[in-house]
Protein backbone atom coordinates (compact mmCIF):
# COMPACT_ATOMS: atom_id res chain seq x y z
CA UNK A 1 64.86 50.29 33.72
CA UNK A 2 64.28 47.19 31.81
CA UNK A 3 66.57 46.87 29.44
CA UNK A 4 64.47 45.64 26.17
CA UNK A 5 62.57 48.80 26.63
CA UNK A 6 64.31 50.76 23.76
CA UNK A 7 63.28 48.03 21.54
CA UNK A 8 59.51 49.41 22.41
CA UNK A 9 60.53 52.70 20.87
CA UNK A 10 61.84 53.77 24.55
CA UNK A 11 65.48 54.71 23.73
CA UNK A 12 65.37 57.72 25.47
CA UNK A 13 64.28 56.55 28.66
CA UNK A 14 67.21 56.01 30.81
CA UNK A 15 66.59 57.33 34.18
CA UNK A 16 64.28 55.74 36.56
CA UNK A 17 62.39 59.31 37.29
CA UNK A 18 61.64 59.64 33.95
CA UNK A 19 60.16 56.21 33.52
CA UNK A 20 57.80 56.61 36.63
CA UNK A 21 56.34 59.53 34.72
CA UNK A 22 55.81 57.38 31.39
CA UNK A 23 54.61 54.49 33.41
CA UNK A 24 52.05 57.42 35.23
CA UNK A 25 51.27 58.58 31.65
CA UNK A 26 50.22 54.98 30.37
CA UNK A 27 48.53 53.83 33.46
CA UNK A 28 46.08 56.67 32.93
CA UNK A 29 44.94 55.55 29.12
CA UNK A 30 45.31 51.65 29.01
CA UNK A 31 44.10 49.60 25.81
CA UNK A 32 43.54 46.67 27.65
CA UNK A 33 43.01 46.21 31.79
CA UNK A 34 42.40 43.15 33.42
CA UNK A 35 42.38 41.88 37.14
CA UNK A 36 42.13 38.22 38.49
CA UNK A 37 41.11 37.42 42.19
CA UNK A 38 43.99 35.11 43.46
CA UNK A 39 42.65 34.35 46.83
CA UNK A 40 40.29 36.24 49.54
CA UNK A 41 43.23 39.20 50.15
CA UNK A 42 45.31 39.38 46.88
CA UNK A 43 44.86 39.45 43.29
CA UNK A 44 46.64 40.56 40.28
CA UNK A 45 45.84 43.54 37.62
CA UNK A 46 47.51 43.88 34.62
CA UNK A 47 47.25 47.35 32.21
CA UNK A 48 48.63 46.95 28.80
CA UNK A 49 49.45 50.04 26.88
CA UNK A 50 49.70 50.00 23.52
CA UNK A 51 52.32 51.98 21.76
CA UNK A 52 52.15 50.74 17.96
CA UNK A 53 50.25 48.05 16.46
CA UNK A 54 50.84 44.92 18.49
CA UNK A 55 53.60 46.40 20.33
CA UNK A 56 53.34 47.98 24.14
CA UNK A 57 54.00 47.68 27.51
CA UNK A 58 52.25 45.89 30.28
CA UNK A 59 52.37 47.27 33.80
CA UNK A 60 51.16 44.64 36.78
CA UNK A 61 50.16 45.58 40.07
CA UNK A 62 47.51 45.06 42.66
CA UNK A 63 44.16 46.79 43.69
CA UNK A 64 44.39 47.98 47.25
CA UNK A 65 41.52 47.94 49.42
CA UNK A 66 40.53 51.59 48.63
CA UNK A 67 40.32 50.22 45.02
CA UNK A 68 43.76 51.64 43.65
CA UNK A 69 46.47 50.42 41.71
CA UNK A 70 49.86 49.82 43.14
CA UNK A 71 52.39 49.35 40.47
CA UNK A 72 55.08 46.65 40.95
CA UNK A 73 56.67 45.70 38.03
CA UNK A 74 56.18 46.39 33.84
CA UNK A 75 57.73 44.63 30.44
CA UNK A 76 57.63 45.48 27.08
CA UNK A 77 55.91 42.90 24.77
CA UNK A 78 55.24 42.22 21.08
CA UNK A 79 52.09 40.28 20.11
CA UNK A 80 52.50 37.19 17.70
CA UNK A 81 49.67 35.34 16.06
CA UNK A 82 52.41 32.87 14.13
CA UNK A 83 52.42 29.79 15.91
CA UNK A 84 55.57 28.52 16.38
CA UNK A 85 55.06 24.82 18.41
CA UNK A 86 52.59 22.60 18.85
CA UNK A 87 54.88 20.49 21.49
CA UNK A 88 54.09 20.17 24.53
CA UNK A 89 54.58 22.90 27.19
CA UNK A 90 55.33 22.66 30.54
CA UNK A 91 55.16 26.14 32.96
CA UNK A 92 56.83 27.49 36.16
CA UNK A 93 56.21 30.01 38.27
CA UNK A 94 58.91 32.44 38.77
CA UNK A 95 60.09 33.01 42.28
CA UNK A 96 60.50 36.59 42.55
CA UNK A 97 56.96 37.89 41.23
CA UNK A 98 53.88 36.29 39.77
CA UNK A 99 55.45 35.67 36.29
CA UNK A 100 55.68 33.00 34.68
CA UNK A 101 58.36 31.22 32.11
CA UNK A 102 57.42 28.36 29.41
CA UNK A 103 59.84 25.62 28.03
CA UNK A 104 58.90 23.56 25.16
CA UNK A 105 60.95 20.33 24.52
CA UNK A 106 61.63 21.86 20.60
CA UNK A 107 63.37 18.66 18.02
CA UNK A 108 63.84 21.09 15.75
CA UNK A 109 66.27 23.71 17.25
CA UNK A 110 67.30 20.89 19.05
CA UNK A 111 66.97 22.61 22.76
CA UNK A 112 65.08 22.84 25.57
CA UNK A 113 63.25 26.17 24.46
CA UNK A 114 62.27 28.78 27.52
CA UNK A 115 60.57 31.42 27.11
CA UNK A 116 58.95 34.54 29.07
CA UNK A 117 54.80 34.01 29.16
CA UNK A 118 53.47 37.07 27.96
CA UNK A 119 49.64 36.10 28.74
CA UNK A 120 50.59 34.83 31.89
CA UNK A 121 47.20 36.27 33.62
CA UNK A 122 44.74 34.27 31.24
CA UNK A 123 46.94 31.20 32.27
CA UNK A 124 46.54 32.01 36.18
CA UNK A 125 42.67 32.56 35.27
CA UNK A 126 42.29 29.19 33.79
CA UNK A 127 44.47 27.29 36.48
CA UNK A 128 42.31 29.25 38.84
CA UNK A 129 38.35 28.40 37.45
CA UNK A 130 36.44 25.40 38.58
CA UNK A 131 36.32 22.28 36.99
CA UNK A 132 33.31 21.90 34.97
CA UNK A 133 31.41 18.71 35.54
CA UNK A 134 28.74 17.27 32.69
CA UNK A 135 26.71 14.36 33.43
CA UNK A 136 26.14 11.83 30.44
CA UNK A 137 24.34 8.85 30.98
CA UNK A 138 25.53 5.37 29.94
CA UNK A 139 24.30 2.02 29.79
CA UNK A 140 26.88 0.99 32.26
CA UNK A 141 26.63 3.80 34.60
CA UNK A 142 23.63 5.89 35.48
CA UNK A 143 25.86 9.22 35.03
CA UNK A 144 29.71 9.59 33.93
CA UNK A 145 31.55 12.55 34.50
CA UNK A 146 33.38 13.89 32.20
CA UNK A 147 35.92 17.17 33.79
CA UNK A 148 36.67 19.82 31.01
CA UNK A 149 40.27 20.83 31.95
CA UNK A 150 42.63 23.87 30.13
CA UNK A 151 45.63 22.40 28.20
CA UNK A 152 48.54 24.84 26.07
CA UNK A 153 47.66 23.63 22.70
CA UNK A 154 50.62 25.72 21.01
CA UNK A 155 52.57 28.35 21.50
CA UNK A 156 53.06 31.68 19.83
CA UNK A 157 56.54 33.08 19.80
CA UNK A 158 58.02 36.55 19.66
CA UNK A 159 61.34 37.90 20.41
CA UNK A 160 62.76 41.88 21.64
CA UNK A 161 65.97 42.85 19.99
CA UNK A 162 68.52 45.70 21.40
CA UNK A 163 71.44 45.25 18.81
CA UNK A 164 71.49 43.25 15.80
CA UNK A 165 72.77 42.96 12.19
CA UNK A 166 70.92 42.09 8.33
CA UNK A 167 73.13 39.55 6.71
CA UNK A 168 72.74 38.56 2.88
CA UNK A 169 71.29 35.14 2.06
CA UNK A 170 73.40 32.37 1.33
CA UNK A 171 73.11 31.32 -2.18
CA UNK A 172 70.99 28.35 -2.77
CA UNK A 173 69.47 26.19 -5.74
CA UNK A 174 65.85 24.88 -5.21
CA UNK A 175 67.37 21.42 -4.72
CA UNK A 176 69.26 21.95 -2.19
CA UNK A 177 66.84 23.59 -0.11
CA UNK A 178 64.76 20.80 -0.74
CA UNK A 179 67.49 18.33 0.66
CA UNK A 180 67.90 20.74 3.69
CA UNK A 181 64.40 20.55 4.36
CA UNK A 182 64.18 16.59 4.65
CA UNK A 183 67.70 16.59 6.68
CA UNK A 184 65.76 18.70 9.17
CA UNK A 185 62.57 16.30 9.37
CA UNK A 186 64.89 13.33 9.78
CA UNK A 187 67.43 15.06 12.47
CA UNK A 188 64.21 15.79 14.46
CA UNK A 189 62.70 12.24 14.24
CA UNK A 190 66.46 11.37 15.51
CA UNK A 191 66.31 13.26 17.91
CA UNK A 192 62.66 12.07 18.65
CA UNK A 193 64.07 8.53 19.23
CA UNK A 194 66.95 9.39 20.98
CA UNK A 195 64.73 11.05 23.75
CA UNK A 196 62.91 7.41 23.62
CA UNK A 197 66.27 5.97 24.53
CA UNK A 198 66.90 4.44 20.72
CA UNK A 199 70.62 3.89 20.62
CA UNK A 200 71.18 3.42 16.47
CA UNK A 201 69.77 7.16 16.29
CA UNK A 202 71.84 8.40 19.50
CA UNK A 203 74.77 6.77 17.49
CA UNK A 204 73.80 8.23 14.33
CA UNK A 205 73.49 11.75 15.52
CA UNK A 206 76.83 11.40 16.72
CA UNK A 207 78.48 10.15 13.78
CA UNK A 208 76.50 13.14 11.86
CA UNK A 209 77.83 16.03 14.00
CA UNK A 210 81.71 14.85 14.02
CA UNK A 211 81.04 14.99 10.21
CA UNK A 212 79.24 18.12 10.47
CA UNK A 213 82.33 19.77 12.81
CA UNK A 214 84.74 18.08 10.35
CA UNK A 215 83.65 19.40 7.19
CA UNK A 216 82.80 23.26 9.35
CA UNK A 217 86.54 23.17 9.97
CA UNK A 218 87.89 22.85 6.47
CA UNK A 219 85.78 25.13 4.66
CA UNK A 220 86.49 27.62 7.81
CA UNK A 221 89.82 28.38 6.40
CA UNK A 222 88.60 28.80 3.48
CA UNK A 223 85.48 30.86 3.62
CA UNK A 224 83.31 33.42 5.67
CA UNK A 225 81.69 32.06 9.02
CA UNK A 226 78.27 33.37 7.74
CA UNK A 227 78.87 31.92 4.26
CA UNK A 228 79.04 28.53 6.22
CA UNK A 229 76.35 29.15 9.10
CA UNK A 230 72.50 29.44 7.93
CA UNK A 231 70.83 30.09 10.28
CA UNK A 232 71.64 29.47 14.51
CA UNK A 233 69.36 29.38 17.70
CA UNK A 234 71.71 29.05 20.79
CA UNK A 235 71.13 30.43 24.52
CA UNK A 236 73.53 33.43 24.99
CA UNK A 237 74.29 35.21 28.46
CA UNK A 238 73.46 33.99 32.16
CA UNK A 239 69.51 34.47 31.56
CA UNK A 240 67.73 31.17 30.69
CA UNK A 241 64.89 33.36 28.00
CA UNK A 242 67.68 34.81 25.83
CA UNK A 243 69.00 33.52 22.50
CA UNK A 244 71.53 34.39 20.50
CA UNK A 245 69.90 33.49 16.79
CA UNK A 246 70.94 34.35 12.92
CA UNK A 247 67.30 33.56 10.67
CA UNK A 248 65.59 34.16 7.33
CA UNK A 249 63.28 37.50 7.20
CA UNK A 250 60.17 36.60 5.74
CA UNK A 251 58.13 39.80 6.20
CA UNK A 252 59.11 43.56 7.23
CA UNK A 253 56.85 45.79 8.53
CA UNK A 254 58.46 49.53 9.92
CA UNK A 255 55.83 50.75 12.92
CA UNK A 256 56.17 53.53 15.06
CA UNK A 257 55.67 54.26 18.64
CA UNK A 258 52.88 56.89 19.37
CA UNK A 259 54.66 58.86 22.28
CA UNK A 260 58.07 59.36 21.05
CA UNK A 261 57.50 59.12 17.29
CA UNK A 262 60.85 56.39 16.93
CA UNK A 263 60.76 53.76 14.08
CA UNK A 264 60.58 50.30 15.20
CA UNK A 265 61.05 47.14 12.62
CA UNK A 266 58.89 44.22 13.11
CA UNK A 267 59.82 41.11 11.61
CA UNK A 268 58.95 37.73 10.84
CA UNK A 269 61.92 35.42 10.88
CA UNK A 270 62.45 31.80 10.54
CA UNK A 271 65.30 29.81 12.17
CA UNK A 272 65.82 26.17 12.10
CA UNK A 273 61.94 26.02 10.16
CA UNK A 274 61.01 27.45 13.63
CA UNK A 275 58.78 30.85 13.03
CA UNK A 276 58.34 33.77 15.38
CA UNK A 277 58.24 37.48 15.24
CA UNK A 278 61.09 39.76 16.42
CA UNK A 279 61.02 43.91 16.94
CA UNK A 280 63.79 46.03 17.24
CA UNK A 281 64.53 49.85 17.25
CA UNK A 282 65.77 51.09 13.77
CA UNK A 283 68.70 52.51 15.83
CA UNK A 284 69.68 49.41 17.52
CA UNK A 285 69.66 47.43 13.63
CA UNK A 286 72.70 47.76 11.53
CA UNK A 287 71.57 46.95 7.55
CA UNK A 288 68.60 47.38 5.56
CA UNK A 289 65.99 44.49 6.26
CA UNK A 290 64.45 42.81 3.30
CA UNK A 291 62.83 39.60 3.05
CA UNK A 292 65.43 37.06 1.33
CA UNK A 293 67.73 38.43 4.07
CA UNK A 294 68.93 37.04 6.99
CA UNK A 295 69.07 39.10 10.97
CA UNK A 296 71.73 38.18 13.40
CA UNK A 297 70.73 39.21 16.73
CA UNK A 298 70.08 39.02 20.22
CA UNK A 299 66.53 38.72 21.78
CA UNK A 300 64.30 38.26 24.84
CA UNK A 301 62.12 35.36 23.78
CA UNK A 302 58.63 35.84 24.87
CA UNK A 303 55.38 33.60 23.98
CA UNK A 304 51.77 33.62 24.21
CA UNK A 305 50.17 30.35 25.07
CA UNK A 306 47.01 29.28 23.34
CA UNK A 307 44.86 27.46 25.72
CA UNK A 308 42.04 25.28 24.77
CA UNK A 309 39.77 22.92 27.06
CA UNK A 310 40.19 18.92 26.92
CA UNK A 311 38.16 16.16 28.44
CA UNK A 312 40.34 14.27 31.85
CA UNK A 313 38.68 11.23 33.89
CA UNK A 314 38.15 11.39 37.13
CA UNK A 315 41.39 10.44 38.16
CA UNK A 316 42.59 13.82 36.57
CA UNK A 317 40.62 15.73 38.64
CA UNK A 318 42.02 13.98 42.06
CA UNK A 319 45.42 15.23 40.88
């Protein structure tokens, strides 16, 4: 089974037998199907069920040639329309199946930030469509072509929790969220220029984290870990797409899934000023969440890329 499927609602779906017969069940009513031509022999078909608002599973398979689907793999997924990069994003196929993983180059969590594409079949339909060609006329040439390419112009986040905790808030005055707010900007322009091979900010984002570690270790003795931690996006366990992250909750929302009636919490959270939504089963989530608060967690990041056409010479097009 996969194992973020409890965080659909799913908890009670542990034997593979019994998931065939759900994955039956939601074949037969999809909300959403769609199917995309590969080549001559292949394609790829997608059915996403939906099993609370924004939150379902998506089963991908392949038409045979008598017209039927043949099931090969499903994931849970959780729809986000908060935006949570405009960097650039570079994607790679995976080698096992036709899926497809995202990393964004991300100043200000200050990683390399990979993530499971969740509308990975509208980004093999784009790759896949002909280049348009428009014909302008110019006083220098007699007609200029102009080739109308897809590009990811941001990225939507959203993350599946199994296990996870609601922390208080750290106490704060409005100035000194303020001052955290421009050390952020500035740590990411460091960081920026560091990329760009400037050595004074390479040097000066040294000197800030011994300072940072220094001053960690002597309140440490004094105080609570989570008194002293904010807020943390790190990559936890073997699998590249999983983070171990502590964030603000800005919004709540408690949905339920249709089929087995369980509560599921849907949350907007905010870590390092990056934003994306996170779901997890009200079994799995130890506290009550309330914006103000703070959820420690694991998750399964996922992300929806938002493609929009730009204009490429001709040399784009040889490429």
């Amino acid at each position: 089974m996969h194992k973020f499927l409890r965080a659909a609602g799913f908890s009670m779906y542990t034997k593979k037998k019994d998931i065939e017969k759900l994955l039956d069940l939601l074949e037969r009513q999809p909300s959403i199907t769609k199917c995309v031509q590969v080549d001559e022999e292949s394609n790829v078909c997608e059915m996403r069920a939906e099993v609370a608002s924004g939150l379902g599973i998506s089963i991908v398979g392949e038409l045979n040639e008598e017209g039927n689907f043949e099931r090969e793999y499903y994931f849970p997924y959780l729809e986000s329309n908060v935006v949570g990069s405009t960097e650039e994003c570079s994607v790679q196929r995976h080698t096992e199946k036709e899926t497809y993983s995202g990393m964004v180059d991300e100043n200000r969590v200050g990683i390399t930030l990979i993530f499971y594409i969740q509308n990975f079949l509208d980004f093999r339909e784009k790759m896949l469509d002909k280049i348009e060609v428009l014909e302008k006329p110019t006083e220098v040439n007699a007609s200029m072509r102009i080739y109308l390419k897809p590009r990811i112009g941001s990225v939507c986040f959203s993350g599946m929790s199994i296990g996870g905790k609601v922390l208080l808030p750290i106490k704060k005055s409005q100035k000194q969220i303020q001052k955290a707010k421009v050390s952020a900007k500035e740590r990411s322009s460091l960081i920026e220029a560091a990329k760009n091979g400037d050595e004074d900010a390479m040097e000066t984002l040294t000197i800030e984290d011994i300072d940072l570690y220094s001053q960690i270790s002597r309140r440490a003795m004094k105080e609570d870990l989570y008194s002293i931690i904010d807020s943390c996006f790190m990559p936890c366990g073997v699998e590249c797409d999983q983070y171990s992250i502590i964030g603000e909750i800005k919004e709540v929302e408690k949905i339920r899934n249709i089929y087995t009636k369980e509560e599921i919490y849907r949350m907007k959270i905010e870590s390092h000023d990056l934003e994306f939504m996170v779901c997890i089963n009200s079994r799995d989530l130890l506290g009550e969440p309330q914006p103000g608060r703070r959820f420690k967690g694991q998750i399964w990041m996922q992300g929806t890329l938002n493609l929009v056409p730009y204009k490429a010479g001709p040399m784009d097009q040889k490429r």
